[in-house]
N, C-alpha and C. Protein backbone atom coordinates (compact mmCIF):
# COMPACT_ATOMS: atom_id res chain seq x y z
N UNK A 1 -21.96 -15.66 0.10
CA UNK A 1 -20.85 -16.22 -0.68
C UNK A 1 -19.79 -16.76 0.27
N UNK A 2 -19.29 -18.25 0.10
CA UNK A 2 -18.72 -18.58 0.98
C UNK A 2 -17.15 -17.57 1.25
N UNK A 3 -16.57 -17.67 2.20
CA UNK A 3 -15.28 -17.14 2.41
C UNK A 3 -14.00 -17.97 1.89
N UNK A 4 -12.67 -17.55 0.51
CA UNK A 4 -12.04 -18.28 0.21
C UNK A 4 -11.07 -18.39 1.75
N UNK A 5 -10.85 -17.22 2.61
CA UNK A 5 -9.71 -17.46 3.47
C UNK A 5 -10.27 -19.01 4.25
N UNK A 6 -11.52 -19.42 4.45
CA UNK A 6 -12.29 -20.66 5.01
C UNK A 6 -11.68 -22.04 4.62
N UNK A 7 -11.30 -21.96 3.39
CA UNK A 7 -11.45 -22.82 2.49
C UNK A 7 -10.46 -23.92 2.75
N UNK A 8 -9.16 -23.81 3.15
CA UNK A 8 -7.73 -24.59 4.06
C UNK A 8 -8.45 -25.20 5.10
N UNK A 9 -9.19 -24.29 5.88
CA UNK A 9 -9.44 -24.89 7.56
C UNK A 9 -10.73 -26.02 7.03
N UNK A 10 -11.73 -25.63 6.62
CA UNK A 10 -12.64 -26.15 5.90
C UNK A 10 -12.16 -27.63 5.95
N UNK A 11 -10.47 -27.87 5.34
CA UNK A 11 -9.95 -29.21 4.58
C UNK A 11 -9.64 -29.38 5.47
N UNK A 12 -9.49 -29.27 6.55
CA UNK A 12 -8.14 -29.53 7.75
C UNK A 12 -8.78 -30.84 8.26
N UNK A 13 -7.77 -31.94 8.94
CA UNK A 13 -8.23 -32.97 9.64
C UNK A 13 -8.80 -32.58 11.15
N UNK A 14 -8.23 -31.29 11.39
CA UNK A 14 -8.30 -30.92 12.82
C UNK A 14 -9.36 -29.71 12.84
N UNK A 15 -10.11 -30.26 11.77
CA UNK A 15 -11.37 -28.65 12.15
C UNK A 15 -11.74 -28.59 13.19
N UNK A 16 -12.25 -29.69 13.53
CA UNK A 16 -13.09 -29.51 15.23
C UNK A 16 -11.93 -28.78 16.14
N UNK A 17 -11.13 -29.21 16.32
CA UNK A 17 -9.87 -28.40 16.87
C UNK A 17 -9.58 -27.04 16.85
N UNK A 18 -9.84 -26.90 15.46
CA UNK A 18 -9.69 -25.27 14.88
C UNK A 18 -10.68 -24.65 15.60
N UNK A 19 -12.11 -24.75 15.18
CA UNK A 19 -13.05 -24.29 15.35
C UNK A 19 -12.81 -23.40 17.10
N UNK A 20 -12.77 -25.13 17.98
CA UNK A 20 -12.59 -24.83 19.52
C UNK A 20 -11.83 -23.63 19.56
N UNK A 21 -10.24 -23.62 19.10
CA UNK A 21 -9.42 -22.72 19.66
C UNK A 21 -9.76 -21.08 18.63
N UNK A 22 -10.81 -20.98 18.03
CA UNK A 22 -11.16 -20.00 17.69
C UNK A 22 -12.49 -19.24 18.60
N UNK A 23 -12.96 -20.11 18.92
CA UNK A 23 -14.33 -20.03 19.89
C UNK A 23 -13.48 -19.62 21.24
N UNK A 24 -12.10 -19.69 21.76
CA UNK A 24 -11.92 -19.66 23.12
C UNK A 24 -11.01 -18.49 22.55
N UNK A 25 -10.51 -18.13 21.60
CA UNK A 25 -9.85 -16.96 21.39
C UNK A 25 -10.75 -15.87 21.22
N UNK A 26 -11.76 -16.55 20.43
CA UNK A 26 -13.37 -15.05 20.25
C UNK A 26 -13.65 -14.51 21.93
N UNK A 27 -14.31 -15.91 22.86
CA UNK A 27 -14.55 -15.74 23.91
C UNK A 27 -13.82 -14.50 24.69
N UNK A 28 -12.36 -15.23 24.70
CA UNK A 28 -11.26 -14.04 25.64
C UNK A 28 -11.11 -12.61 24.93
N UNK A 29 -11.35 -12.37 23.34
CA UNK A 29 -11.25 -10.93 22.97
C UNK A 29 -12.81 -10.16 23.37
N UNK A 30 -13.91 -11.14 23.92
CA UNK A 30 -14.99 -10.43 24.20
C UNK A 30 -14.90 -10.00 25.45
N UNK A 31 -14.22 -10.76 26.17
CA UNK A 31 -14.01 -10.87 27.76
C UNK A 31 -13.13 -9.61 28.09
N UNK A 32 -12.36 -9.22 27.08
CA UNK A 32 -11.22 -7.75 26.96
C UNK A 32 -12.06 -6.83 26.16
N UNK A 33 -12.64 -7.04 25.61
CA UNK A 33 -13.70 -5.88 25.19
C UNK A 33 -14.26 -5.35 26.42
N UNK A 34 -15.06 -6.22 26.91
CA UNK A 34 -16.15 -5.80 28.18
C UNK A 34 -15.41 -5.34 29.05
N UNK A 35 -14.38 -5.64 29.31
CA UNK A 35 -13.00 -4.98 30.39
C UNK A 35 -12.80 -3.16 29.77
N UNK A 36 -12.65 -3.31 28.27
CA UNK A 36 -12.22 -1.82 28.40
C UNK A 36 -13.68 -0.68 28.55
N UNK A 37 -14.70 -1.49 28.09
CA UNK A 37 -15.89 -0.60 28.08
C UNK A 37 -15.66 -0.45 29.64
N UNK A 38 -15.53 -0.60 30.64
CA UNK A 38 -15.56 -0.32 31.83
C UNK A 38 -14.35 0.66 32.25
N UNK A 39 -13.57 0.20 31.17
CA UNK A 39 -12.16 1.20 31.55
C UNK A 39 -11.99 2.14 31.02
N UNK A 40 -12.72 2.60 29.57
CA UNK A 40 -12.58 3.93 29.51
C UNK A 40 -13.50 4.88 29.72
N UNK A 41 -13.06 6.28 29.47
CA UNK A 41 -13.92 6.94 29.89
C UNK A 41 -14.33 8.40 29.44
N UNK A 42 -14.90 9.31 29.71
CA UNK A 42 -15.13 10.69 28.43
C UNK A 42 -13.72 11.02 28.25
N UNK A 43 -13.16 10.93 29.07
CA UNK A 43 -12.15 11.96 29.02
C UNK A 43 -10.66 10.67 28.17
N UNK A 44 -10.83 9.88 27.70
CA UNK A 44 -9.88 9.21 27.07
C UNK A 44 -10.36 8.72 25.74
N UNK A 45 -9.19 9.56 24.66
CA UNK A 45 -9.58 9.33 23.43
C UNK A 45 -8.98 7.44 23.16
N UNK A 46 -9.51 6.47 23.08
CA UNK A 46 -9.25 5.45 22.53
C UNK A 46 -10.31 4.33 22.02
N UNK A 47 -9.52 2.92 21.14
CA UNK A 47 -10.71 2.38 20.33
C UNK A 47 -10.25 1.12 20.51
N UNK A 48 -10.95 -0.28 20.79
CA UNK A 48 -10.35 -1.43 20.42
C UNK A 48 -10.99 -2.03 19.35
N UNK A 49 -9.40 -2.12 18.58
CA UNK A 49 -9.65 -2.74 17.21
C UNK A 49 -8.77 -4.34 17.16
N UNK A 50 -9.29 -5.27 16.92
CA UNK A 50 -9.01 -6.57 17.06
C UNK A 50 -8.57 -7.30 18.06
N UNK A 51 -8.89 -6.98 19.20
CA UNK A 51 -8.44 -7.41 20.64
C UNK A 51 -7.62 -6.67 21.24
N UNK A 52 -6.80 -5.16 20.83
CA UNK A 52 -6.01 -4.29 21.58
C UNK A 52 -6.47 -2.77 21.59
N UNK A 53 -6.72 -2.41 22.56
CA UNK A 53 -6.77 -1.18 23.27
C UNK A 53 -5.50 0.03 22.43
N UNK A 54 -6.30 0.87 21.17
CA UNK A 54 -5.44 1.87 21.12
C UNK A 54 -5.80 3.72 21.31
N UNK A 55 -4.87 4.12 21.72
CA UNK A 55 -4.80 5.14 21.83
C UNK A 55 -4.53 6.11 21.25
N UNK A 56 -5.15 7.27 21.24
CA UNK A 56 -5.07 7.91 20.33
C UNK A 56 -4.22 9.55 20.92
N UNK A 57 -3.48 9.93 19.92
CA UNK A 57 -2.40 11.48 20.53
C UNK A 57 -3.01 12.70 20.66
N UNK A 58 -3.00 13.59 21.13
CA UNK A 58 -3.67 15.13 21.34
C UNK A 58 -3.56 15.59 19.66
N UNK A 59 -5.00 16.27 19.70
CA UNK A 59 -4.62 16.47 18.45
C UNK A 59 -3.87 17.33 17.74
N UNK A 60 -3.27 17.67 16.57
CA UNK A 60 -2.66 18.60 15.93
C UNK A 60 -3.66 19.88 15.75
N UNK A 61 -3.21 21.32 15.80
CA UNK A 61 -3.80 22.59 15.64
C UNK A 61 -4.96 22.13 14.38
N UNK A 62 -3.74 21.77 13.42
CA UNK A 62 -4.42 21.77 12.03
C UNK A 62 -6.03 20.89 12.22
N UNK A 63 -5.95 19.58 12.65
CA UNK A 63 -6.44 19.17 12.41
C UNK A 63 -7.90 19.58 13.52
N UNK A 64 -7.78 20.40 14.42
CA UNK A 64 -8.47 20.44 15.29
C UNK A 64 -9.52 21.74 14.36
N UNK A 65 -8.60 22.22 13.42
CA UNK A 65 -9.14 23.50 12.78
C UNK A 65 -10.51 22.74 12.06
N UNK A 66 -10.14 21.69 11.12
CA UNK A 66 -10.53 21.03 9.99
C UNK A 66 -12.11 20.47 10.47
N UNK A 67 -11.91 19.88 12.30
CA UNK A 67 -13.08 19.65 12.50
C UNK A 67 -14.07 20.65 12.79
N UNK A 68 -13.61 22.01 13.59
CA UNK A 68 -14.17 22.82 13.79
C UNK A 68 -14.76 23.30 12.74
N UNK A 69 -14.52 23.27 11.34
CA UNK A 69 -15.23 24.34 10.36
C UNK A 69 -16.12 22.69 9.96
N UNK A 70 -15.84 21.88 9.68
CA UNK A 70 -16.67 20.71 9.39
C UNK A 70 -18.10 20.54 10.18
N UNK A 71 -17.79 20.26 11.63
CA UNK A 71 -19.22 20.11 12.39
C UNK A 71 -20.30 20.93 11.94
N UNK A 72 -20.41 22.61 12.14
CA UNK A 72 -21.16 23.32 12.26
C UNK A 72 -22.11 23.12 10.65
N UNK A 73 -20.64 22.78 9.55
CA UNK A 73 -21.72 22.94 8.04
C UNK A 73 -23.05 21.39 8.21
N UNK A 74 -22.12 20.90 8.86
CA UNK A 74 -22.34 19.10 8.63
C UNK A 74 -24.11 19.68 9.87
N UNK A 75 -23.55 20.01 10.56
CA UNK A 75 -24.47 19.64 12.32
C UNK A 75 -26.04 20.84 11.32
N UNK A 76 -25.84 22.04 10.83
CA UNK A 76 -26.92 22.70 10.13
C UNK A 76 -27.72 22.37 9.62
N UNK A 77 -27.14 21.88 8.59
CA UNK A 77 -27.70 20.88 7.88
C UNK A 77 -28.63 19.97 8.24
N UNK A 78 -27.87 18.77 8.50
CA UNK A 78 -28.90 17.65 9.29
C UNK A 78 -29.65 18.36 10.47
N UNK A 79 -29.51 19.16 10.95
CA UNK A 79 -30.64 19.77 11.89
C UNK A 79 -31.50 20.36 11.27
N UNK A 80 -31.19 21.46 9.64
CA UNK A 80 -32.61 22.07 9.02
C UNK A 80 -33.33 21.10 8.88
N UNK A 81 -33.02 20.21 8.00
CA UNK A 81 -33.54 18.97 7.50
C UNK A 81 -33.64 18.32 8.36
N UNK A 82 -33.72 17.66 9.57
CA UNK A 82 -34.60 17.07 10.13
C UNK A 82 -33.97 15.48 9.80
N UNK A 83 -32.80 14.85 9.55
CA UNK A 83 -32.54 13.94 9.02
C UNK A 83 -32.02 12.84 10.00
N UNK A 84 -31.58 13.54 11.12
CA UNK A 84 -30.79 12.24 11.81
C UNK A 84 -29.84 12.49 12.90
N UNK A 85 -28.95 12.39 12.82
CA UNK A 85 -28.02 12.97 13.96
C UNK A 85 -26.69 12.96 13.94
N UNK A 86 -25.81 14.26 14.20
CA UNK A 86 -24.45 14.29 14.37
C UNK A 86 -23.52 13.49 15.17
N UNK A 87 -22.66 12.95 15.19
CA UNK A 87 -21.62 12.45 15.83
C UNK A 87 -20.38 13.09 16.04
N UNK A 88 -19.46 13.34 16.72
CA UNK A 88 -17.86 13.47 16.82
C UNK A 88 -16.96 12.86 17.72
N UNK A 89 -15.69 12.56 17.82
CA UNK A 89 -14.72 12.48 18.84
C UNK A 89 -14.99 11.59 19.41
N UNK A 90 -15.60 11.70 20.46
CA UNK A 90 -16.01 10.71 21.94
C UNK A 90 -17.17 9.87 21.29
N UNK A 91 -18.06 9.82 20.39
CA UNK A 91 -18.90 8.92 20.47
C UNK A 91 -18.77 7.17 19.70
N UNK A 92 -18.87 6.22 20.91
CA UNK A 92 -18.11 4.96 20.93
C UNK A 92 -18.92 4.12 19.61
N UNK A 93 -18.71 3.83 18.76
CA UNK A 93 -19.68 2.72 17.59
C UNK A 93 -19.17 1.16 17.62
N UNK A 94 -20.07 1.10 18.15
CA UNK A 94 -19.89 -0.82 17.85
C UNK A 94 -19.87 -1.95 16.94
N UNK A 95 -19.03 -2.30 16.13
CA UNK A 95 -19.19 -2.74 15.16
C UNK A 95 -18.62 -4.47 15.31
N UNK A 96 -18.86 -5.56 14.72
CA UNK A 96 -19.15 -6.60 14.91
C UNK A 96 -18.08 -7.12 15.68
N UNK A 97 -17.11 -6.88 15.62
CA UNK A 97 -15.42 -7.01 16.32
C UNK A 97 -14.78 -5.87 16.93
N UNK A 98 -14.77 -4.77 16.43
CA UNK A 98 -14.23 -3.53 17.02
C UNK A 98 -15.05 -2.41 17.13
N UNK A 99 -14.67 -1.61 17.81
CA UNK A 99 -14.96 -0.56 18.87
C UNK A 99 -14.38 1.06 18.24
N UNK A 100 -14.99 2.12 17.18
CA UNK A 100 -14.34 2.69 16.88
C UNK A 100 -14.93 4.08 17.45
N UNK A 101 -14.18 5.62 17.29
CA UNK A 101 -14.53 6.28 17.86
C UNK A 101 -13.99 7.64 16.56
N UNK A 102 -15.40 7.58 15.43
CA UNK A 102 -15.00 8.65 14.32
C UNK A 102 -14.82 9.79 14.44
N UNK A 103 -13.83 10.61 13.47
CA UNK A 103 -13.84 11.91 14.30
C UNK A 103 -15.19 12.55 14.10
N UNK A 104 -15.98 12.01 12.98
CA UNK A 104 -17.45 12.13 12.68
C UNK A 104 -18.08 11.76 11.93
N UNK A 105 -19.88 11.34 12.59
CA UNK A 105 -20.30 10.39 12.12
C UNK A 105 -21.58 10.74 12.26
N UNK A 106 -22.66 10.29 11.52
CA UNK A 106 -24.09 10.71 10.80
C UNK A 106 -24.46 9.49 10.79
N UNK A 107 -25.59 9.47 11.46
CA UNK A 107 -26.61 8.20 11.79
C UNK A 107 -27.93 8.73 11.03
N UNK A 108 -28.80 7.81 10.52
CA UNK A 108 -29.84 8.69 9.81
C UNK A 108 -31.19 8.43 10.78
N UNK A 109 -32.35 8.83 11.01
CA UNK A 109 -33.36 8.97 11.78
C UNK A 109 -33.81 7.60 12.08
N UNK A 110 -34.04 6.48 10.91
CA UNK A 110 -34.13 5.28 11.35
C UNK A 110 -33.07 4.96 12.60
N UNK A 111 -32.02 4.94 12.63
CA UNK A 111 -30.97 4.56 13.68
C UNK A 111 -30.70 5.34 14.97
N UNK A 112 -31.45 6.41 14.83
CA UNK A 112 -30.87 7.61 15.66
C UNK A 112 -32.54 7.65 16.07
N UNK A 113 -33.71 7.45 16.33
CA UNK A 113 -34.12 8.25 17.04
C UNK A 113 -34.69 7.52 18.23
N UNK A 114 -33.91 5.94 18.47
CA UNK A 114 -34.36 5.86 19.97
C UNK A 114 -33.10 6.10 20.80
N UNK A 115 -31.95 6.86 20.41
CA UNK A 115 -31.33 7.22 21.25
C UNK A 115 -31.33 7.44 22.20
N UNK A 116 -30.95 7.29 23.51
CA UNK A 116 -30.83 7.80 24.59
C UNK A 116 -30.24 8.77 25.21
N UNK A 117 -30.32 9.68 26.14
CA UNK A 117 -29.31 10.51 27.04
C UNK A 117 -28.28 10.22 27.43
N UNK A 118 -28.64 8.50 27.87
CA UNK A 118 -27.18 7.75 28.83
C UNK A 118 -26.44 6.81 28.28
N UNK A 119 -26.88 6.63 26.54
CA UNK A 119 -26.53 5.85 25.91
C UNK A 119 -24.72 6.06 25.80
N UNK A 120 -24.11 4.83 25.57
CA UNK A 120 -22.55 4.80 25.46
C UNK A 120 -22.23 4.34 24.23
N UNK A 121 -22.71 3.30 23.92
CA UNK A 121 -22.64 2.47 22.75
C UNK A 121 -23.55 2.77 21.53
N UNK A 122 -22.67 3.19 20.43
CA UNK A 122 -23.84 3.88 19.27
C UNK A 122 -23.48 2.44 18.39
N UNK A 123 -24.64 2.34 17.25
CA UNK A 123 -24.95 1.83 16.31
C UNK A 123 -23.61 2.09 15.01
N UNK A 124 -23.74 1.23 13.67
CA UNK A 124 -23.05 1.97 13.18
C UNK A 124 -23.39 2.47 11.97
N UNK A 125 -22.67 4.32 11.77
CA UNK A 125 -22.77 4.87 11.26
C UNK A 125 -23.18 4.99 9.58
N UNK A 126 -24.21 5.87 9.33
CA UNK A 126 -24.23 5.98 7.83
C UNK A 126 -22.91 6.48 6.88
N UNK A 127 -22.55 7.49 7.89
CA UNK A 127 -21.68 8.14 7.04
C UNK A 127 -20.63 8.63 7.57
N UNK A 128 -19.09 8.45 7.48
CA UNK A 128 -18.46 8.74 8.67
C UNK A 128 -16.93 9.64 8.12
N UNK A 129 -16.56 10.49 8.68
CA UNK A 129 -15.26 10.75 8.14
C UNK A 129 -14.28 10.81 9.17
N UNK A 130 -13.15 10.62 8.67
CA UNK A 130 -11.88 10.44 9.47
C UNK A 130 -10.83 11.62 8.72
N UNK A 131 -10.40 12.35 9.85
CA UNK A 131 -9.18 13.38 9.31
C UNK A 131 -7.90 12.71 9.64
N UNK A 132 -7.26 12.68 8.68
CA UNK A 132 -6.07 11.92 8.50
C UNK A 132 -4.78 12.80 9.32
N UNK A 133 -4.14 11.67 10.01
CA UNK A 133 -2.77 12.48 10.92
C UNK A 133 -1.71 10.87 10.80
N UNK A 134 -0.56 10.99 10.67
CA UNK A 134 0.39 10.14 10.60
C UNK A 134 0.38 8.72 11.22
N UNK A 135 -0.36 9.37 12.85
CA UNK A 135 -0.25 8.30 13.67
C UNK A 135 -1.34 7.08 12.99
N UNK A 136 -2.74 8.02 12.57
CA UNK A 136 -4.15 6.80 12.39
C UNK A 136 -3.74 6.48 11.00
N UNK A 137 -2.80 6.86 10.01
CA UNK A 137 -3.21 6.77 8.05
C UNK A 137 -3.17 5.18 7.90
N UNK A 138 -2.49 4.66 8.49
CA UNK A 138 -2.71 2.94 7.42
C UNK A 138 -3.58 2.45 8.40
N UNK A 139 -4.88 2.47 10.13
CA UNK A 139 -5.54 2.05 10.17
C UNK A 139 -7.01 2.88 9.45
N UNK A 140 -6.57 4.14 9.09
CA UNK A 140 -7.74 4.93 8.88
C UNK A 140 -8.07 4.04 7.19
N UNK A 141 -6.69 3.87 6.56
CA UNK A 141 -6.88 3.24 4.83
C UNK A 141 -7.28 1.73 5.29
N UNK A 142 -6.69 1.41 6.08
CA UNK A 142 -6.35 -0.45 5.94
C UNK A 142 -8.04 -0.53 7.13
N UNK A 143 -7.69 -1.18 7.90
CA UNK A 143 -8.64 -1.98 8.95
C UNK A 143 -10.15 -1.34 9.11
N UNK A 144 -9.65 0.09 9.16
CA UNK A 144 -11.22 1.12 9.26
C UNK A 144 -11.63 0.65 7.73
N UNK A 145 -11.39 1.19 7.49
CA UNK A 145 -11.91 1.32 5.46
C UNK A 145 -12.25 0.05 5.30
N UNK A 146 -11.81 -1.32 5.67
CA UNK A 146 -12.19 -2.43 5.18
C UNK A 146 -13.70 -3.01 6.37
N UNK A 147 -13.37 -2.44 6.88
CA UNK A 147 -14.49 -2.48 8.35
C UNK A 147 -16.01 -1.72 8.08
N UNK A 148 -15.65 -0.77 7.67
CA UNK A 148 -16.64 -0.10 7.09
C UNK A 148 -17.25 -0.08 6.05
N UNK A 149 -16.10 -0.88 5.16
CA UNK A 149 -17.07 -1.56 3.96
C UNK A 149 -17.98 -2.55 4.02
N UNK A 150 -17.35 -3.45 4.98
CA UNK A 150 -18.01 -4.85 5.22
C UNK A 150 -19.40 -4.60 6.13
N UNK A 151 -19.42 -3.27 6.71
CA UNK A 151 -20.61 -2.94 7.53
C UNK A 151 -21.57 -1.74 7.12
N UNK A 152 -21.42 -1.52 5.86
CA UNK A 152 -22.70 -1.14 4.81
C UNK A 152 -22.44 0.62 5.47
N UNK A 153 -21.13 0.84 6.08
CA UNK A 153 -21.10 2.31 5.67
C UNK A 153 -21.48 3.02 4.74
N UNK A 154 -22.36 3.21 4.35
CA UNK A 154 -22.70 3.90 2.69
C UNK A 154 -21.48 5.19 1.94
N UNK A 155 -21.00 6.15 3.29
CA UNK A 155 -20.38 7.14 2.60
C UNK A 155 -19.37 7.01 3.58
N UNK A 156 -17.70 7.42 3.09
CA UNK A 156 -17.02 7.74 4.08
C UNK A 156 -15.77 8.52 3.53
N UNK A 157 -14.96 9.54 3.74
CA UNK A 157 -14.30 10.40 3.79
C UNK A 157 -12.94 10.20 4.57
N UNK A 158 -11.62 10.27 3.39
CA UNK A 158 -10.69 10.34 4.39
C UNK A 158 -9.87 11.97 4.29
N UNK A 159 -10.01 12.80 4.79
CA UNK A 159 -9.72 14.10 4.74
C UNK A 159 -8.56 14.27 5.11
N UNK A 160 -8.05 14.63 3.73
CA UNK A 160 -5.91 14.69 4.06
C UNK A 160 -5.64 15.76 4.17
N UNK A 161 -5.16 16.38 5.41
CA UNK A 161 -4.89 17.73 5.48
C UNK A 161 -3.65 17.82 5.39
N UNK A 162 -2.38 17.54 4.77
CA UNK A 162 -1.83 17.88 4.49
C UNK A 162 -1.46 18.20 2.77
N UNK A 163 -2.55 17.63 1.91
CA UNK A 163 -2.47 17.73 0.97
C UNK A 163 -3.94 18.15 0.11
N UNK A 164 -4.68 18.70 1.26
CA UNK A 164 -6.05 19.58 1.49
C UNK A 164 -6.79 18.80 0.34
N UNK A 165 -7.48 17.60 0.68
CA UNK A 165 -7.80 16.58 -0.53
C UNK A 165 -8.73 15.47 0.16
N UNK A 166 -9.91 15.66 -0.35
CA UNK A 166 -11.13 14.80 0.55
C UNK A 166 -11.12 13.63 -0.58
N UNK A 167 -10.68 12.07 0.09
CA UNK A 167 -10.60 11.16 -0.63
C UNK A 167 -12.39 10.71 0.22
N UNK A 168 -13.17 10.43 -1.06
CA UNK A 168 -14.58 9.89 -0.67
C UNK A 168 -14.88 8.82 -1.62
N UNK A 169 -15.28 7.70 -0.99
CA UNK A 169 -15.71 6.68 -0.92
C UNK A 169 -17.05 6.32 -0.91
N UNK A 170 -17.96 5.75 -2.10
CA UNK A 170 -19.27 5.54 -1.90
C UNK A 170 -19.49 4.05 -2.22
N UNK A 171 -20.15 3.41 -1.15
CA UNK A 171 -20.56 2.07 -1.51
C UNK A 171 -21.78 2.06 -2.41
N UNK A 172 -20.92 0.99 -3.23
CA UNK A 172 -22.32 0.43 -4.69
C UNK A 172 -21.56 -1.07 -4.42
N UNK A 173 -23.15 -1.66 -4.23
CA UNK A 173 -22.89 -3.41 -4.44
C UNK A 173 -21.81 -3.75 -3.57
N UNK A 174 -21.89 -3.14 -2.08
CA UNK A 174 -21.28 -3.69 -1.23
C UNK A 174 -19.71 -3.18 -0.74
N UNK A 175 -18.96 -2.68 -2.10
CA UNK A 175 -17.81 -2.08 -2.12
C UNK A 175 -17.66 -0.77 -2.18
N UNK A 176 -16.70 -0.32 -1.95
CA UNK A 176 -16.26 1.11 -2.03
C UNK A 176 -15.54 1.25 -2.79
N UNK A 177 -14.92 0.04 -3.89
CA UNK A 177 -14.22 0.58 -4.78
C UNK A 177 -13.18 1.67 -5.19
N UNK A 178 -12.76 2.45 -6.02
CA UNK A 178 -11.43 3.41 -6.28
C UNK A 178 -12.02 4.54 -5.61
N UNK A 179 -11.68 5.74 -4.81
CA UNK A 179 -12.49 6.92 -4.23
C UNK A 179 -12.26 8.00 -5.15
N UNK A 180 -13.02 9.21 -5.21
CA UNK A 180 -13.11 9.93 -6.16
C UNK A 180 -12.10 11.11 -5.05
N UNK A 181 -11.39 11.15 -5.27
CA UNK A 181 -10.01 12.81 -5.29
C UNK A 181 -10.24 14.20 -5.44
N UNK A 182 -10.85 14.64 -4.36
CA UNK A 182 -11.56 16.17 -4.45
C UNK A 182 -10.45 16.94 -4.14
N UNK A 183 -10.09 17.66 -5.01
CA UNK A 183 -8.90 18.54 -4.40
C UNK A 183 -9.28 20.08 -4.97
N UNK A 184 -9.95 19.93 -5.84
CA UNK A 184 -10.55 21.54 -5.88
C UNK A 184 -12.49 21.89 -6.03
N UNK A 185 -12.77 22.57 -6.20
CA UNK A 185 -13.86 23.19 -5.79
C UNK A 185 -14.67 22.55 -5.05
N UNK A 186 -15.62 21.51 -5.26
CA UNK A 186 -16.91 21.55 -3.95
C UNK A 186 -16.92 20.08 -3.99
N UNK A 187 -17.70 19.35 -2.95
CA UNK A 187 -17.71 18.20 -3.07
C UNK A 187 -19.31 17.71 -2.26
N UNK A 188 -19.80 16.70 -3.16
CA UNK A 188 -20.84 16.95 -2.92
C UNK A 188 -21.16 15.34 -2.47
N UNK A 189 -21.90 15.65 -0.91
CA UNK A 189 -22.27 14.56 0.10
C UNK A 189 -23.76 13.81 -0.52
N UNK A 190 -23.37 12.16 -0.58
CA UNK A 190 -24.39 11.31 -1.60
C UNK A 190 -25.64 11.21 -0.20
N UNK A 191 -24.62 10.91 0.90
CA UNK A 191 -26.24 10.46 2.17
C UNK A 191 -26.31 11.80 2.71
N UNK A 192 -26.05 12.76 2.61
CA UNK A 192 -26.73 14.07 2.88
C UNK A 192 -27.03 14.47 2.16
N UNK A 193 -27.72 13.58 1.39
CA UNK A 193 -28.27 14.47 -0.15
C UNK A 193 -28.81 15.96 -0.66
N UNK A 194 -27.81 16.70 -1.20
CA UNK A 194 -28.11 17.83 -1.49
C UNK A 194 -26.87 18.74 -0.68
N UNK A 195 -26.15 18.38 0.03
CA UNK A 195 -25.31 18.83 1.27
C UNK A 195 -24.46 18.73 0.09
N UNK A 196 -23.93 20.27 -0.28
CA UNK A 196 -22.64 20.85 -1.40
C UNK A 196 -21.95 21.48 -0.37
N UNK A 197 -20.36 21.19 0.12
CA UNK A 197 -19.05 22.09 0.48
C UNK A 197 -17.72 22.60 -0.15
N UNK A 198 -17.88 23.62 -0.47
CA UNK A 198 -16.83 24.34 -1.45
C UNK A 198 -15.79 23.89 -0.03
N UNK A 199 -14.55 22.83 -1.31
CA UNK A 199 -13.33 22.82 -0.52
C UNK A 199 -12.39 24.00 0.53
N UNK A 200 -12.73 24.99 0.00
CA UNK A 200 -12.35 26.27 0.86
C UNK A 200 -12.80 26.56 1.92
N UNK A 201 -14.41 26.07 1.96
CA UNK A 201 -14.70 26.15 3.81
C UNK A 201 -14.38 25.11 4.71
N UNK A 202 -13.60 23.80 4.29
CA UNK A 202 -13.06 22.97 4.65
C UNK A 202 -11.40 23.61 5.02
N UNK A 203 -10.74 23.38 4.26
CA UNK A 203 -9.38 24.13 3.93
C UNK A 203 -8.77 25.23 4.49
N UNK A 204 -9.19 26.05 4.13
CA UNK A 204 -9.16 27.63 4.42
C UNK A 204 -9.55 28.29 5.89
């Protein structure tokens, strides 16, 4: 389906023009991409999202709690079952323009099993969640969320710990549409199918 934002430049007398100075602006944000893949490193939490290098703050107690009880239900799981593979923190996903780094993320066996040992650059994710803190909330709602729609994220999670409330998101027909508001008892994961977590082992 064509793109309406297209549709001005499309008319313009100066497309060829346009086009160029979009091709030499793509060029130089690839040219700063390939610069930071060289520049960062395990030990630095950051992501480039639209041509700038951001960084990310030490994390909060809370939130450090939220991942800790999360991995182990999440990592069991997909290991009984045999399904695919865990992600957290440090692992870099490449996505058509930006560079993100979820606090966790589930690749399913198709995508995950020629992984490598020395691999840097992951694929992107089936299913990904982000715990919400002040600094990431309008790229975690705005740029991520629209990024991840457009790249067939199937499931994704924005986990508000301050108001202990898993906003989840399931793509149908491309969108993610209104998210369903878990704020009490269990919530139940669509691409880990069968994967039920009573909000309290999240929370609590």
């Amino acid at each position: 389906m064509p793109s309406t934002i297209l549709a001005p430049i499309k008319k313009s007398r100066n497309l060829r023009g346009l086009i160029d100075e979009l091709e030499i602006y793509w060029k130089d944000e690839q040219k700063r991409r390939n610069e930071f893949y060289n520049w960062v490193t395990p030990s630095i939490k950051a992501e480039f999202i639209e041509g700038e290098i951001i960084m990310h703050s030490p994390f909060t107690l809370k939130h450090f709690m939220i991942t800790k009880r999360l991995i182990p239900i999440l990592e069991n799981y997909i290991e009984s079952n045999k399904i695919g593979f865990l992600g957290f923190e440090k692992l870099m996903c490449r996505f058509t323009r930006n560079d993100y780094e979820p606090d966790i993320c589930f690749f399913d066996q198709i995508k995950s099993k020629d992984f490598t040992p020395d691999q840097t650059l992951f694929p992107i994710p089936d299913f990904i969640i982000e715990i919400l803190s002040i600094s990431t909330e309008y790229r975690d709602r705005g740029i991520k969320k629209d990024d991840y729609e457009a790249h067939g994220v199937k499931e994704y999670w924005i986990v508000n710990i301050d108001q202990n409330i898993v906003e989840q998101y399931i793509l149908k027909n491309g969108e993610y549409g209104t998210p369903s508001l878990i704020d009490a008892g269990e919530i139940k994961c669509q691409v880990l199918e069968g994967l039920i977590i009573p909000l309290k082992n999240i929370f609590e």
